[in-house]
N, C-alpha and C. Protein backbone atom coordinates (compact mmCIF):
# COMPACT_ATOMS: atom_id res chain seq x y z
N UNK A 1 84.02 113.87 119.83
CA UNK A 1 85.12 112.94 119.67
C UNK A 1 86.02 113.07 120.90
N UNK A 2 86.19 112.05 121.56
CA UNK A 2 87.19 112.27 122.38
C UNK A 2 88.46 112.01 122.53
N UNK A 3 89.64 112.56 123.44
CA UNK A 3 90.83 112.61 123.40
C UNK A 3 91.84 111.51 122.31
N UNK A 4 91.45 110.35 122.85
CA UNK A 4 92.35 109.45 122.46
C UNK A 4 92.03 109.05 120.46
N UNK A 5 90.39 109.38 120.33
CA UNK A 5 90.13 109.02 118.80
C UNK A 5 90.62 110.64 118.45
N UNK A 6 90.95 111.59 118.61
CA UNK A 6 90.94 112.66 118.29
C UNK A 6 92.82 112.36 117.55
N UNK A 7 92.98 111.44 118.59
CA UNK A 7 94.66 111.64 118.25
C UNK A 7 94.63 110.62 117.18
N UNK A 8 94.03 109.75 117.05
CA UNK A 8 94.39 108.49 116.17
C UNK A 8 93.24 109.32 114.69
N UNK A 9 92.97 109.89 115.23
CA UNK A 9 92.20 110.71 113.32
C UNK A 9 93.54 111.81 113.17
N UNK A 10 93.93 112.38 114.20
CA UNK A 10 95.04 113.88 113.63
C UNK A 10 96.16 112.68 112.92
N UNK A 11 96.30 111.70 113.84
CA UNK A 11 98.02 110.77 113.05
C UNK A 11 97.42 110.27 111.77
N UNK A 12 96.37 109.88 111.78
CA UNK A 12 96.01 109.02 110.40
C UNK A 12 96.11 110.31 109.33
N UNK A 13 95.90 111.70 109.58
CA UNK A 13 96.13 112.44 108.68
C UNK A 13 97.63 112.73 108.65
N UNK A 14 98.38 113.33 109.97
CA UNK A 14 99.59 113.61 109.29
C UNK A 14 100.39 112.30 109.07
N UNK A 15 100.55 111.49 108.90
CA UNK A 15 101.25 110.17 108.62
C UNK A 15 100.70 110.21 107.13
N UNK A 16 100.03 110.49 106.58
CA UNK A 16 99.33 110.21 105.33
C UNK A 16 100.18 111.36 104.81
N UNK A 17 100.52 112.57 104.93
CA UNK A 17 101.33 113.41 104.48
C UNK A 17 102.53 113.35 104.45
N UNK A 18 103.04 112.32 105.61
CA UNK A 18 104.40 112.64 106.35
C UNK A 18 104.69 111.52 106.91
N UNK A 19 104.97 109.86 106.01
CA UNK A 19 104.74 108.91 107.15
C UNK A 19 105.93 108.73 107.97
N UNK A 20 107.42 109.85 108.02
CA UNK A 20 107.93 109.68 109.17
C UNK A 20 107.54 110.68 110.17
N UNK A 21 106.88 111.27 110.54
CA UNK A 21 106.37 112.18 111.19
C UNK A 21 106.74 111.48 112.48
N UNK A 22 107.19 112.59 113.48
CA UNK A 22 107.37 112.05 114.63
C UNK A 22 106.35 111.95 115.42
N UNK A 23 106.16 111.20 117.15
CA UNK A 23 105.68 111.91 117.96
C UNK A 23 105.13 113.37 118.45
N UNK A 24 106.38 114.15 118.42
CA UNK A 24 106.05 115.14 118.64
C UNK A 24 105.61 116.34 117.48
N UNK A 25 105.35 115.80 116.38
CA UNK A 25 104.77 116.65 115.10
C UNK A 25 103.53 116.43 115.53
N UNK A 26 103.33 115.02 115.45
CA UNK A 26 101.82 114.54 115.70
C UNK A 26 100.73 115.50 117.32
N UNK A 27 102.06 115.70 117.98
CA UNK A 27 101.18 116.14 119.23
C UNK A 27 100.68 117.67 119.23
N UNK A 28 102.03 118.03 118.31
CA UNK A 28 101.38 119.20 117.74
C UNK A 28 100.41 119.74 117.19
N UNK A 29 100.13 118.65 115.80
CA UNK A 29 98.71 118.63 115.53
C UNK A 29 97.27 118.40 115.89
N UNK A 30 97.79 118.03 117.11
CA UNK A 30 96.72 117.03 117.87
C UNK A 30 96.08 118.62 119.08
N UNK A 31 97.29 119.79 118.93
CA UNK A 31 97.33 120.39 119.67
C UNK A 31 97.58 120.56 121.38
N UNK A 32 98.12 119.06 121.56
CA UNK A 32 98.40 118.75 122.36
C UNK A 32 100.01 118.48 122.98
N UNK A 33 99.90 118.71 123.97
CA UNK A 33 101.53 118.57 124.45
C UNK A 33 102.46 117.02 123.97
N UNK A 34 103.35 116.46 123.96
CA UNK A 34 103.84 115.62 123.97
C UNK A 34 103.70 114.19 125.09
N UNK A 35 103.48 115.35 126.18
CA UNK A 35 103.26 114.23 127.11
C UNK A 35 101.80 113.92 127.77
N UNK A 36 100.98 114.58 126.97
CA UNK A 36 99.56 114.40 126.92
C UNK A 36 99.03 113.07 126.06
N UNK A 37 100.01 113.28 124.82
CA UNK A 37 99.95 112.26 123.76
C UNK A 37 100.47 110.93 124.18
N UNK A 38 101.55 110.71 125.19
CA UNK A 38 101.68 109.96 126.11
C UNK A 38 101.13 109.08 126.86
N UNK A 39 100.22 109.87 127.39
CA UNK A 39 99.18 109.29 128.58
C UNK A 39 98.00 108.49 127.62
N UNK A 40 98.17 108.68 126.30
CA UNK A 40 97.43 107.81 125.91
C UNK A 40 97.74 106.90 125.04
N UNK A 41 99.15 106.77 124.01
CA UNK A 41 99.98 105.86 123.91
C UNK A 41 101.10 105.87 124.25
N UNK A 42 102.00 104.61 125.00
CA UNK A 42 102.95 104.84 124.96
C UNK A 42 104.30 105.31 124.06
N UNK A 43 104.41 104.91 122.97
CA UNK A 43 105.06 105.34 121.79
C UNK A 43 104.11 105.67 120.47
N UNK A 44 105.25 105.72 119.35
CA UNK A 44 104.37 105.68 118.58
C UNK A 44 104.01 104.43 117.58
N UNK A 45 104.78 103.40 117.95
CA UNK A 45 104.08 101.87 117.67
C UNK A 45 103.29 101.66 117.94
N UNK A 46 102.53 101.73 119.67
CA UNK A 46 101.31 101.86 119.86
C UNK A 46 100.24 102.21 119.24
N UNK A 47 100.80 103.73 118.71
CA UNK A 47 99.66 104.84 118.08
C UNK A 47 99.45 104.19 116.70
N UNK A 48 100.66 103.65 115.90
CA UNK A 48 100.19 103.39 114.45
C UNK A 48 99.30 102.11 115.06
N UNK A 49 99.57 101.08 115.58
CA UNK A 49 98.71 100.05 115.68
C UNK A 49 97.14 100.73 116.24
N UNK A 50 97.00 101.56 116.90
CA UNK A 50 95.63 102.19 116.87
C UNK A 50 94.77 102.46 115.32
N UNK A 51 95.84 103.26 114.80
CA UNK A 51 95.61 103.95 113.83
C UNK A 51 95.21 102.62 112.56
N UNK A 52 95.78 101.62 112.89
CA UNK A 52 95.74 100.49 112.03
C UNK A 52 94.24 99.85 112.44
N UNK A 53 94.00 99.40 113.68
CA UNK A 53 92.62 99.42 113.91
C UNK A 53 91.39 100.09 113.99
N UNK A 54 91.61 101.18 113.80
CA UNK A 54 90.81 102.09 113.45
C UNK A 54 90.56 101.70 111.64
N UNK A 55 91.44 101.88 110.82
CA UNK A 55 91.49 101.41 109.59
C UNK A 55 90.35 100.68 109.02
N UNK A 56 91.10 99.24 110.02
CA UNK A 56 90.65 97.96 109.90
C UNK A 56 89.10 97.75 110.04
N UNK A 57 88.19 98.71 110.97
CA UNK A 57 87.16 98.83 111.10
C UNK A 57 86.30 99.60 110.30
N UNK A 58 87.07 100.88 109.90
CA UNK A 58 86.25 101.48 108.98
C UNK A 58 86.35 100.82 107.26
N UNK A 59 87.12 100.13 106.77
CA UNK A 59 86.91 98.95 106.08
C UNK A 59 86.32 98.24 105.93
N UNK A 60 86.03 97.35 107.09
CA UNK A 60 85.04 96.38 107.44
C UNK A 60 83.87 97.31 106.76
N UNK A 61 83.56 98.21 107.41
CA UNK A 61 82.43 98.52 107.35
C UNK A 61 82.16 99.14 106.00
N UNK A 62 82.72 99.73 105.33
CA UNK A 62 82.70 99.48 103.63
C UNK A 62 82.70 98.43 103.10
N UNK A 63 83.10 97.73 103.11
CA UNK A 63 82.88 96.63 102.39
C UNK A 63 82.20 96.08 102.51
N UNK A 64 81.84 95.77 104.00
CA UNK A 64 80.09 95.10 104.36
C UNK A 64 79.05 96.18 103.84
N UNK A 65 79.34 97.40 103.39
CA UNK A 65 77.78 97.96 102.75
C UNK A 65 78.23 97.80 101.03
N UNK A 66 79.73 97.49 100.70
CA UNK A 66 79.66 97.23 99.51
C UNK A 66 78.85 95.84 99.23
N UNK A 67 79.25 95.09 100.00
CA UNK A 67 78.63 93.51 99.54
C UNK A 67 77.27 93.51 99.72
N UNK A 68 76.50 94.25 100.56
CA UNK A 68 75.24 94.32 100.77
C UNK A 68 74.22 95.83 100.25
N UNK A 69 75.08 95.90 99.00
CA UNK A 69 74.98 96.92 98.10
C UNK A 69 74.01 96.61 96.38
N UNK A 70 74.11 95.50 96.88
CA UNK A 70 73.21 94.61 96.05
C UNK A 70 73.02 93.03 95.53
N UNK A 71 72.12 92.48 95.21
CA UNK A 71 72.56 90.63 94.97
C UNK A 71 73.42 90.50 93.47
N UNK A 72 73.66 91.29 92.46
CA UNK A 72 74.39 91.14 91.65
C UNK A 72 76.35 91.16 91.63
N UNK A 73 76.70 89.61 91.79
CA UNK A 73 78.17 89.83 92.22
C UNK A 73 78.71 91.17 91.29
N UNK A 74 78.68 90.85 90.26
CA UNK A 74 79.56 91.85 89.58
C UNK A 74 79.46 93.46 90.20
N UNK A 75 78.02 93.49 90.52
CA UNK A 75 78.05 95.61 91.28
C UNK A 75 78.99 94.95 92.31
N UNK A 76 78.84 93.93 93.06
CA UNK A 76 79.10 93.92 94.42
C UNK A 76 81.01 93.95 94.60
N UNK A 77 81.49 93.56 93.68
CA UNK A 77 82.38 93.35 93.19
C UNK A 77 83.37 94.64 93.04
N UNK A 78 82.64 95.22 91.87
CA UNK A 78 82.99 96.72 91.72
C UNK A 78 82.63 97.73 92.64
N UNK A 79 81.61 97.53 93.83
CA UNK A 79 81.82 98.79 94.70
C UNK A 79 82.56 98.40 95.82
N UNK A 80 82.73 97.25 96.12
CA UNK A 80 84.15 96.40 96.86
C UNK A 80 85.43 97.58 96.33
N UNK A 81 86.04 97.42 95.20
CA UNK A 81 86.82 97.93 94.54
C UNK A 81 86.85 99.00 94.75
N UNK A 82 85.49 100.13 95.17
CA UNK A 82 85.69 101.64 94.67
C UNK A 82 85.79 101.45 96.70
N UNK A 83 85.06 100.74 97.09
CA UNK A 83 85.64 100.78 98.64
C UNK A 83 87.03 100.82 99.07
N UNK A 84 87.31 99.58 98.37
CA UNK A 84 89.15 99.92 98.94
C UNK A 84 89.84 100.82 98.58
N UNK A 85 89.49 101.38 97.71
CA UNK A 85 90.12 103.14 96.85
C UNK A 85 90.11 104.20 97.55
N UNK A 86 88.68 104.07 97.93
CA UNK A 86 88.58 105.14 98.57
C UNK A 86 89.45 105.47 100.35
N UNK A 87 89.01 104.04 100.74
CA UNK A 87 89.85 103.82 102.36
C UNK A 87 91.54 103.76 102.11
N UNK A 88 91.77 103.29 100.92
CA UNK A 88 93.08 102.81 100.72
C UNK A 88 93.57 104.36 100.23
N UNK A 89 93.10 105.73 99.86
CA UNK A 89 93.19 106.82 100.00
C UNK A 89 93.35 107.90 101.28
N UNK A 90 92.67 107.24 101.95
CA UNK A 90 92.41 108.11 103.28
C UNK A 90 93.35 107.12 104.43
N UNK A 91 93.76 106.15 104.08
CA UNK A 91 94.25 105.47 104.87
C UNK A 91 96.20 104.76 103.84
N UNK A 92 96.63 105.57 102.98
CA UNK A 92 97.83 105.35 102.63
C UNK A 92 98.92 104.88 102.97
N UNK A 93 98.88 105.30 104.15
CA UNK A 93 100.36 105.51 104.80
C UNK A 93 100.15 104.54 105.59
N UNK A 94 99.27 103.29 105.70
CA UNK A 94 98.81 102.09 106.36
C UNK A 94 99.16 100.71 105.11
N UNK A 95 99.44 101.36 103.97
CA UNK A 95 100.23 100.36 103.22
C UNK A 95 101.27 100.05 103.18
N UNK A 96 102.46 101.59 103.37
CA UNK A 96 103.63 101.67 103.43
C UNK A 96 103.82 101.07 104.88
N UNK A 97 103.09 101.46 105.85
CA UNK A 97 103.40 100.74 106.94
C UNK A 97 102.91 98.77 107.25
N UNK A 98 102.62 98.54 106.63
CA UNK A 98 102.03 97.14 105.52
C UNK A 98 103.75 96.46 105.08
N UNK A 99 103.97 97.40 104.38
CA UNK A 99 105.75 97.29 103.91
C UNK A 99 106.21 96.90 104.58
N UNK A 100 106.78 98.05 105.91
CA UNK A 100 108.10 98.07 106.46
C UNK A 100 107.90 97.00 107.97
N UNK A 101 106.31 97.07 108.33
CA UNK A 101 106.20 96.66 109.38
C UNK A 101 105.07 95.84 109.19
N UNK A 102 105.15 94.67 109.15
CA UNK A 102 103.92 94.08 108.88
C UNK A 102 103.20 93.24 110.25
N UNK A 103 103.69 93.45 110.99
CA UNK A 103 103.11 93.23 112.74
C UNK A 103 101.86 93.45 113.00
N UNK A 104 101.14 94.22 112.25
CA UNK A 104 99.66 95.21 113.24
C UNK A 104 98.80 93.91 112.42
N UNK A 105 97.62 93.75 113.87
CA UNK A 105 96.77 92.53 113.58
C UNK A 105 95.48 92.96 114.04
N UNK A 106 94.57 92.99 114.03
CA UNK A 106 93.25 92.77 114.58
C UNK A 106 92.38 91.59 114.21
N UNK A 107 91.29 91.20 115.11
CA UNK A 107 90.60 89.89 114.80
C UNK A 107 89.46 90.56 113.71
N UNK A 108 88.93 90.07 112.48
CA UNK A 108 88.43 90.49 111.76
C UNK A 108 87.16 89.74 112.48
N UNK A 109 85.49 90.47 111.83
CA UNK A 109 84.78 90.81 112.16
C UNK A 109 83.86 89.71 111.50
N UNK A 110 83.12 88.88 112.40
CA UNK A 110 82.23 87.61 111.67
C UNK A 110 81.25 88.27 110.22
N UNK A 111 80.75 89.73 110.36
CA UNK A 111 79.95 90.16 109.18
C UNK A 111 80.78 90.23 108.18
N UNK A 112 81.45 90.48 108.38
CA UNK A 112 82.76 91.14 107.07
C UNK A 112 83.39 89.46 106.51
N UNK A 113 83.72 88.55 107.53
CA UNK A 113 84.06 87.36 106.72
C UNK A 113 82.81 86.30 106.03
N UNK A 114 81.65 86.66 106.32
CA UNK A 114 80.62 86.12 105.60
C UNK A 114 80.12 86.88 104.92
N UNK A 115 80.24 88.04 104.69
CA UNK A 115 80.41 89.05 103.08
C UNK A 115 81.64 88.29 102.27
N UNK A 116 82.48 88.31 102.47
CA UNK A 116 83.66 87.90 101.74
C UNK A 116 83.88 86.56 101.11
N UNK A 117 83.40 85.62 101.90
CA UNK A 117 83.38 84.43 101.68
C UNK A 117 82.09 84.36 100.32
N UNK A 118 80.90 84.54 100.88
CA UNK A 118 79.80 84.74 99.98
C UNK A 118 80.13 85.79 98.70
N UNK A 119 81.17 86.83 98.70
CA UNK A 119 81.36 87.34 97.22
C UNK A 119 82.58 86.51 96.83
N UNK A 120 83.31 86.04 97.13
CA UNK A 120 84.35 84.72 96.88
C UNK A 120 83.55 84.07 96.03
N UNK A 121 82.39 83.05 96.84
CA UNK A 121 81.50 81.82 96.12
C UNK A 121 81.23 82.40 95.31
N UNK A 122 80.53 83.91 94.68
CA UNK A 122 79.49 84.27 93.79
C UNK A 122 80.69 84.02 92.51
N UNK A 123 81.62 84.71 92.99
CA UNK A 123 82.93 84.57 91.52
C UNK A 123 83.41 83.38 91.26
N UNK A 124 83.67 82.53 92.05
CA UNK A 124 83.43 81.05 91.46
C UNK A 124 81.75 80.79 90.68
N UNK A 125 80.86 80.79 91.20
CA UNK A 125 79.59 80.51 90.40
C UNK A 125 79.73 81.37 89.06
N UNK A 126 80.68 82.47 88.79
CA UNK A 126 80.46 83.32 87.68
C UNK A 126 81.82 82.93 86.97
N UNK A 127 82.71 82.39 87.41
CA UNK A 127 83.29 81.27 86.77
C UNK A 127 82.47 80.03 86.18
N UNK A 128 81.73 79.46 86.81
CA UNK A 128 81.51 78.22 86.55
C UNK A 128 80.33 78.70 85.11
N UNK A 129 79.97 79.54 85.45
CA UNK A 129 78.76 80.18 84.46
C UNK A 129 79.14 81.17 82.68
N UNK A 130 80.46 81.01 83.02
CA UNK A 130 81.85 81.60 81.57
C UNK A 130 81.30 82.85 81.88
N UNK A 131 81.38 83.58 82.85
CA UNK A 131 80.88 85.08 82.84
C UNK A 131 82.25 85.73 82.92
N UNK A 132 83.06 85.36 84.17
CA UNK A 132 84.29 86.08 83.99
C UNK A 132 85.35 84.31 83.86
N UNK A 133 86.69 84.82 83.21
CA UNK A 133 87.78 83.73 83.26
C UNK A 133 88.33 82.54 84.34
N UNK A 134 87.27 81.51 83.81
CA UNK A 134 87.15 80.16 84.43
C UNK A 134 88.96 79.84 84.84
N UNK A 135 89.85 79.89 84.03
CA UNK A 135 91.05 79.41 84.11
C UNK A 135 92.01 80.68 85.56
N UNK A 136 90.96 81.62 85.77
CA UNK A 136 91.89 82.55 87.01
C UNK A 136 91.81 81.79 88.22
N UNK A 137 92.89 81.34 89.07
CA UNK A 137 92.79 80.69 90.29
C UNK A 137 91.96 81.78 91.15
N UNK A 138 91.07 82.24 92.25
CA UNK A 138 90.42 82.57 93.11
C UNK A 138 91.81 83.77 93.83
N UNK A 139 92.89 82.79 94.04
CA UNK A 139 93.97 84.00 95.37
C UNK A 139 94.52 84.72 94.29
N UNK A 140 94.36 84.08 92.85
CA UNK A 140 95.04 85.33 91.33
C UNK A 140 94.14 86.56 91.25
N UNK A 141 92.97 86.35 91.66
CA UNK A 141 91.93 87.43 91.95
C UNK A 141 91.42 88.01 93.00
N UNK A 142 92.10 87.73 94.02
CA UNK A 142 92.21 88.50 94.98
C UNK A 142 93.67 89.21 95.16
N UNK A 143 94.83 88.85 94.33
CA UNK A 143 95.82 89.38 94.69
C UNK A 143 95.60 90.46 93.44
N UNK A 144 95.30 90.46 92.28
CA UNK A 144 94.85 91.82 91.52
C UNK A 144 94.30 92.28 91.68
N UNK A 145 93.07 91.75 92.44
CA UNK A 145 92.22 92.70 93.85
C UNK A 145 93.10 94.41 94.27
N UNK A 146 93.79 93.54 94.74
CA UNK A 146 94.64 94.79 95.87
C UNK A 146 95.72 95.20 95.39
N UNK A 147 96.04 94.31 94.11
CA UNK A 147 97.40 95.77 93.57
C UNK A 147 96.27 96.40 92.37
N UNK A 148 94.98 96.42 92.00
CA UNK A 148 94.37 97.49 91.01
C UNK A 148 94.21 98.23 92.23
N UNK A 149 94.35 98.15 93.52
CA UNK A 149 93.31 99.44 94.34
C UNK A 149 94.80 99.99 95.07
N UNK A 150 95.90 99.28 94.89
CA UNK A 150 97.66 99.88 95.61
C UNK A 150 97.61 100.84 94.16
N UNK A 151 97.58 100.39 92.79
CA UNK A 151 97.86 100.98 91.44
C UNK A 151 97.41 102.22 91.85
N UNK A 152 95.89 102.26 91.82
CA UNK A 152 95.19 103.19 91.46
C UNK A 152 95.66 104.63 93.10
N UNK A 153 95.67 103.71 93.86
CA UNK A 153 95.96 104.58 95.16
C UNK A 153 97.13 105.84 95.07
N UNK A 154 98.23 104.94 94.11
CA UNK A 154 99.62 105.11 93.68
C UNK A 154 99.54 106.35 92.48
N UNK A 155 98.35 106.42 91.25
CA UNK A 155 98.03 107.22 90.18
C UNK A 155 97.32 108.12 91.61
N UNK A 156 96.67 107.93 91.86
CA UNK A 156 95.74 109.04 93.01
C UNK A 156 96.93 110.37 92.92
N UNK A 157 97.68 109.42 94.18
CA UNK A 157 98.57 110.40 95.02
C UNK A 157 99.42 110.98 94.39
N UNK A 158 99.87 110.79 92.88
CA UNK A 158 100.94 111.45 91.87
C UNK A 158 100.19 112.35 91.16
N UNK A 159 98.91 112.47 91.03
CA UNK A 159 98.68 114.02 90.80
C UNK A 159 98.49 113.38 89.10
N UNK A 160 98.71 112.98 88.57
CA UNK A 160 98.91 112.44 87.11
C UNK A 160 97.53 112.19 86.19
N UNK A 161 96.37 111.40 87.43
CA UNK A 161 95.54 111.07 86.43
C UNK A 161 94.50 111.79 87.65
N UNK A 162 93.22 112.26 86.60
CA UNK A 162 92.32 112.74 86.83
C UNK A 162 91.57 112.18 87.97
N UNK A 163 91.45 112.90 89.08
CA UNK A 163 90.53 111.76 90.56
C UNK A 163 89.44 111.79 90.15
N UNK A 164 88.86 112.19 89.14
CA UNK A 164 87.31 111.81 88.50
C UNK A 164 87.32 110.68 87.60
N UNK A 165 88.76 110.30 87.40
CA UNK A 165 88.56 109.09 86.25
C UNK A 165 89.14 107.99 86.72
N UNK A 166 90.08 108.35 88.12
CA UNK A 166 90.52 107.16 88.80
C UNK A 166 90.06 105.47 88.83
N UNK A 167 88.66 105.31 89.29
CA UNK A 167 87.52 104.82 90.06
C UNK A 167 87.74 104.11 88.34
N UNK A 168 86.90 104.73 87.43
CA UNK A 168 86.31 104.14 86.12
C UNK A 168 87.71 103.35 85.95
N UNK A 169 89.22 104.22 85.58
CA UNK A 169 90.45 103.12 85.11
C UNK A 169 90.25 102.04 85.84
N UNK A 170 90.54 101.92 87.60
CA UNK A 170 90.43 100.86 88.20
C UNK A 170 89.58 99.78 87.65
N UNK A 171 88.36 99.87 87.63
CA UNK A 171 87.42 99.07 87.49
C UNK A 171 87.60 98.45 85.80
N UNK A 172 87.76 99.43 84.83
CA UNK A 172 88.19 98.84 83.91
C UNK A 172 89.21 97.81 83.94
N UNK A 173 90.37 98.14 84.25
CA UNK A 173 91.69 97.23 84.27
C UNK A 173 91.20 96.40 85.29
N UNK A 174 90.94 96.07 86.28
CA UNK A 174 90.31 94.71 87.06
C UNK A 174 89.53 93.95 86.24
N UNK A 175 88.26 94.55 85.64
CA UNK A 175 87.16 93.74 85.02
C UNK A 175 87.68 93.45 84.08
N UNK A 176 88.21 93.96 82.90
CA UNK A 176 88.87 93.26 82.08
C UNK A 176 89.95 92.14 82.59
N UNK A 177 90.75 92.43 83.36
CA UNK A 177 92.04 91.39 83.61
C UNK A 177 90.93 89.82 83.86
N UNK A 178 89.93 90.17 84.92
CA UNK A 178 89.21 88.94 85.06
C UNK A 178 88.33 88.78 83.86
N UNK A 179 88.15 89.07 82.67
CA UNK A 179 87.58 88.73 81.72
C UNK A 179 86.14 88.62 81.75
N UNK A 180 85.40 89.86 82.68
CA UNK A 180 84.20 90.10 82.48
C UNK A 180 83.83 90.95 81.17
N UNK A 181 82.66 90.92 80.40
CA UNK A 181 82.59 91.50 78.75
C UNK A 181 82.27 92.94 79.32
N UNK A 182 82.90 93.64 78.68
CA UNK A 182 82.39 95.27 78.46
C UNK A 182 80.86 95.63 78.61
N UNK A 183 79.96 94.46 78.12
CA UNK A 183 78.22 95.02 78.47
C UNK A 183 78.15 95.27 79.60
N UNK A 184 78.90 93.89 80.61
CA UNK A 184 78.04 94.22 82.35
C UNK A 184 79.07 95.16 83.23
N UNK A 185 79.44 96.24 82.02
CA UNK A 185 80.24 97.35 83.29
C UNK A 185 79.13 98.25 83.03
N UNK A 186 79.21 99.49 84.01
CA UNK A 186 78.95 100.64 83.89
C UNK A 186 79.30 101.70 82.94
């Protein structure tokens, strides 16, 4: 690994512990001087927007092996779900910074938007088919999308509910809210 990904994996961890962590905490961890950390971003706006594309990619790439995880929307659906849990775990402190700063952009990735689009269509066809709730608008299910995987991120990090049972609640409370039947879960 070299210098500059070395620093954008040490911040993605201490920011996840500590998301005001300074510069110079971070360079510490990085084991590196302050002005080493420098020479490769200028601040640390820079660095979170690294740290944000870095994110953004290792995402992509979950979710493109979730969608191509099998032809049945509903698995594809639910390991979508256990994807963003898991990144949306290791990558926390990229929500709160989501919050306060919502600036960081990258161009998303032609595989990843024709996964998405194509598990989009499949949930309309499983609408149209009374499998899950014909009457949910499409952006109503993508926006409970991402607060069951903010929820569950949120139970994670409080220590409260079991990280072995996390994954199963999620998926329950999603699949039910969209009104898929209890047979086609796991």
């Amino acid at each position: 690994m070299d210098t500059q990904q070395k620093i954008i994996y040490t911040a993605i961890q201490v920011l996840n512990e500590d998301f005001s962590a300074t510069f110079e905490e971070i360079a510490v961890q990085c084991n590196l001087n302050r002005r080493t950390l420098h020479r490769y971003f200028k601040n640390r706006s820079e660095l979170l927007g690294a740290c944000y594309k870095n994110m953004m990619g290792s995402w992509e790439e979950a979710a493109i092996k979730a969608f191509n995880s099998s032809n049945d929307p509903v698995i594809q659906l639910e390991n979508l779900l256990y994807a963003g849990i898991d990144s949306g775990i290791q990558y926390a402190f990229l929500i709160r910074l989501n919050e306060i700063e919502p600036t960081y952009t990258i161009e998303t990735g032609k595989d990843y938007i024709k996964a998405r689009t194509d598990l989009f269509s499949a949930i309309q066809k499983l609408q149209k088919k009374k499998i899950i709730d014909s009457q949910l608008p499409i952006p109503w299910i993508k926006i409970l999308f991402t607060n069951i995987i903010t929820a569950t991120i949120t139970a994670y990090r409080s220590g409260d509910i079991a990280p072995n049972e996390i994954k199963k609640l999620a998926w329950n409370s999603f699949s039910r809210s969209i009104g898929l039947p209890v047979n086609t879960q796991k």
